[in-house]
Protein backbone atom coordinates (compact mmCIF):
# COMPACT_ATOMS: atom_id res chain seq x y z
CA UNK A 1 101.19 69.05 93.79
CA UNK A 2 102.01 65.72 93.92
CA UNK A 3 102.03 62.87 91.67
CA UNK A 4 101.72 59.55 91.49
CA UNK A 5 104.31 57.71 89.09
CA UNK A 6 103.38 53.98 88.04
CA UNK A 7 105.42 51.06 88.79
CA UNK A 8 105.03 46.76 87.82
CA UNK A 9 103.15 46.36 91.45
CA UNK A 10 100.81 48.54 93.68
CA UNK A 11 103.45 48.36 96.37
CA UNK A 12 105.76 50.60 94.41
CA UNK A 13 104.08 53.52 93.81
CA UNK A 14 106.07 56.57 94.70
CA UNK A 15 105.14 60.17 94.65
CA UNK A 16 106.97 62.91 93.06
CA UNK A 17 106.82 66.38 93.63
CA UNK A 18 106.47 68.27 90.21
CA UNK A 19 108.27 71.57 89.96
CA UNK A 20 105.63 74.64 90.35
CA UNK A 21 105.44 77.68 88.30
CA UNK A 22 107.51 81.19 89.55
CA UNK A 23 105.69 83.47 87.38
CA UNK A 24 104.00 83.42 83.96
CA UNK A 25 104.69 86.56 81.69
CA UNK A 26 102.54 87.10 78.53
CA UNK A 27 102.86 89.91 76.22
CA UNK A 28 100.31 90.85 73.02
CA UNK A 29 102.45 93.38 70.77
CA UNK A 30 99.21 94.73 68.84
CA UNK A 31 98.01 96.60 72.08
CA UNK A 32 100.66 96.78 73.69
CA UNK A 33 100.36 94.95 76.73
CA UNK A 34 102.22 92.83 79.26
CA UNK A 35 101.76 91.26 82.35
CA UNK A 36 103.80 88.82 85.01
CA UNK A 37 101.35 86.85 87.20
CA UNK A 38 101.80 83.78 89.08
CA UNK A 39 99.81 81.44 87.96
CA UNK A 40 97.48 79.66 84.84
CA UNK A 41 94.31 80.61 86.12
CA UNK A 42 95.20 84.57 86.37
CA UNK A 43 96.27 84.34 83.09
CA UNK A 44 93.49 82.84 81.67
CA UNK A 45 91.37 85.51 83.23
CA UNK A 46 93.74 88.21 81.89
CA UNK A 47 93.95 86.68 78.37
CA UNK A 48 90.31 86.70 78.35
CA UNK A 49 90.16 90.27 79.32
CA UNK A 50 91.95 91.27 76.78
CA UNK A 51 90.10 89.31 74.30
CA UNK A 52 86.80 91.16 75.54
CA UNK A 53 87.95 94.31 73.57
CA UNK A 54 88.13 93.15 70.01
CA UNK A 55 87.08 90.76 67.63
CA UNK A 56 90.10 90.09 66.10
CA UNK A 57 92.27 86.81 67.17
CA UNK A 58 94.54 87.68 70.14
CA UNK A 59 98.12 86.20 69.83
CA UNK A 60 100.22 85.76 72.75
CA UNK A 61 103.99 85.68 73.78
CA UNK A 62 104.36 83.76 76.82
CA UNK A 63 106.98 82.86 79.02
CA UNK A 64 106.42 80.27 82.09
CA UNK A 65 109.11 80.48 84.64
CA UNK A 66 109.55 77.69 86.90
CA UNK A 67 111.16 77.46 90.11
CA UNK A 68 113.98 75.70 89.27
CA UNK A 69 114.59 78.41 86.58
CA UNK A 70 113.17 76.18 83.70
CA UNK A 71 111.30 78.02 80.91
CA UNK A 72 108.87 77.23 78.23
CA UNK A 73 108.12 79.77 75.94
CA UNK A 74 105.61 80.11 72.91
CA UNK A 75 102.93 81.49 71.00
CA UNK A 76 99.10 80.92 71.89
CA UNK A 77 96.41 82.60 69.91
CA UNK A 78 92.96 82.31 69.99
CA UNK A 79 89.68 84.48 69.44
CA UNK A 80 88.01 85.52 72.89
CA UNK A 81 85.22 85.46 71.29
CA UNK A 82 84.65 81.50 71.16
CA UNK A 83 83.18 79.02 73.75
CA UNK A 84 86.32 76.52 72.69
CA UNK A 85 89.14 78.60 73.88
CA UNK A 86 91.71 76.57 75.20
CA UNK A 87 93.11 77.83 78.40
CA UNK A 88 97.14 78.60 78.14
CA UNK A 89 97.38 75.60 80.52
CA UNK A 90 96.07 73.27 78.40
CA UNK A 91 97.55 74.58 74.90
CA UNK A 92 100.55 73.97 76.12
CA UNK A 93 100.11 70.38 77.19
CA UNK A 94 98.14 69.96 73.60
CA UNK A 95 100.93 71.24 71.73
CA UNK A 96 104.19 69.32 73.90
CA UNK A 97 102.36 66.09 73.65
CA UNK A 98 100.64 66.44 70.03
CA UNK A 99 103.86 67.58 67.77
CA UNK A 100 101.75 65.73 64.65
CA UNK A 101 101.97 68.00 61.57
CA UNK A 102 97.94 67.35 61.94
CA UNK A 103 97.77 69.05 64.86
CA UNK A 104 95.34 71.87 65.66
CA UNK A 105 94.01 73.65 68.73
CA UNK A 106 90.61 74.46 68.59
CA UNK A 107 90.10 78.51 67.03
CA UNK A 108 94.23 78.58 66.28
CA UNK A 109 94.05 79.77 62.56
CA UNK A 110 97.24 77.29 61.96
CA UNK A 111 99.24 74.67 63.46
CA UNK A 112 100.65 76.37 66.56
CA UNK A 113 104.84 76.52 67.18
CA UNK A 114 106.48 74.09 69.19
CA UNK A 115 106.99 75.05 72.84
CA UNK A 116 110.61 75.58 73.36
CA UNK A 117 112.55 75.58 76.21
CA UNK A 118 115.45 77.05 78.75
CA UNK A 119 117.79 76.10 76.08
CA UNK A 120 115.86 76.42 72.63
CA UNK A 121 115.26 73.10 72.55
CA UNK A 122 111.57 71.99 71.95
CA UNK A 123 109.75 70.76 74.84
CA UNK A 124 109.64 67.03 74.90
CA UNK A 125 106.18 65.48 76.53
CA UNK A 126 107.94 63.63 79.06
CA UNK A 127 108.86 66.91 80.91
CA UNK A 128 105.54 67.33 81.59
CA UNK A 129 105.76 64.78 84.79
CA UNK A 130 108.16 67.08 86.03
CA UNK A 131 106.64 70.29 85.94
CA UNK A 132 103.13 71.41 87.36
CA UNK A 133 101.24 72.46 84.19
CA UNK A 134 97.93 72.17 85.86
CA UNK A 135 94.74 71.21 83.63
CA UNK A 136 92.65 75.00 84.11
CA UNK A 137 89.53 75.92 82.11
């Protein structure tokens, strides 16, 4: 997907190709479960799928792989149950670009855990107009 980056004038705009996603893995310990997939949207159907068999709050391990070999890792939880679910997509661009100690996703019992990267070091927001973390749900 490309994007366009800002410049002073109109004239300037360049486009820059952000870096896609490999393969997402997500893992729920309590049932036992795992999956790789390729993309947000399949997990957001999956995670919702899961979610459809209890009434308890689900909480995620995930792992997105990028092409380049990038990772961000973290923790999502949410009840399946509720109409404000944030897609995976989306709670992870809430929580790189809202690190505020006041932070909180809609249905996530407590402020969620920092996504962390390749290297253990927490995602800054900037990295976000590198890689594709498309808006989904």
């Amino acid at each position: 997907m490309n994007t366009k980056q800002k410049s002073d004038s109109p004239a300037n705009l360049k486009y820059i190709e952000k870096i896609g996603v490999a393969k997402i893995k997500v893992k729920q310990a309590s049932m036992q479960l795992t999956a790789v997939l390729g993309g947000f949207v399949e997990v957001d159907r999956l995670l919702l799928a899961w979610g459809s068999n209890t009434n308890n709050p689900i909480q995620c391990e995930f792992e997105v792989m990028f092409l380049d070999g990038n990772i961000f890792r973290g923790v999502y939880e949410f009840w399946a149950q509720k109409s404000k679910r944030p897609s995976l997509s989306n709670f992870i661009r809430a929580c790189v670009r809202a690190p505020s100690p006041r932070f909180k996703v809609a249905n996530y019992k407590s402020r969620p855990k920092p996504i962390i990267g390749k290297n253990g070091d927490v995602v800054e927001p900037e990295i976000l107009e590198r890689y594709e973390v498309e808006r989904t749900g």
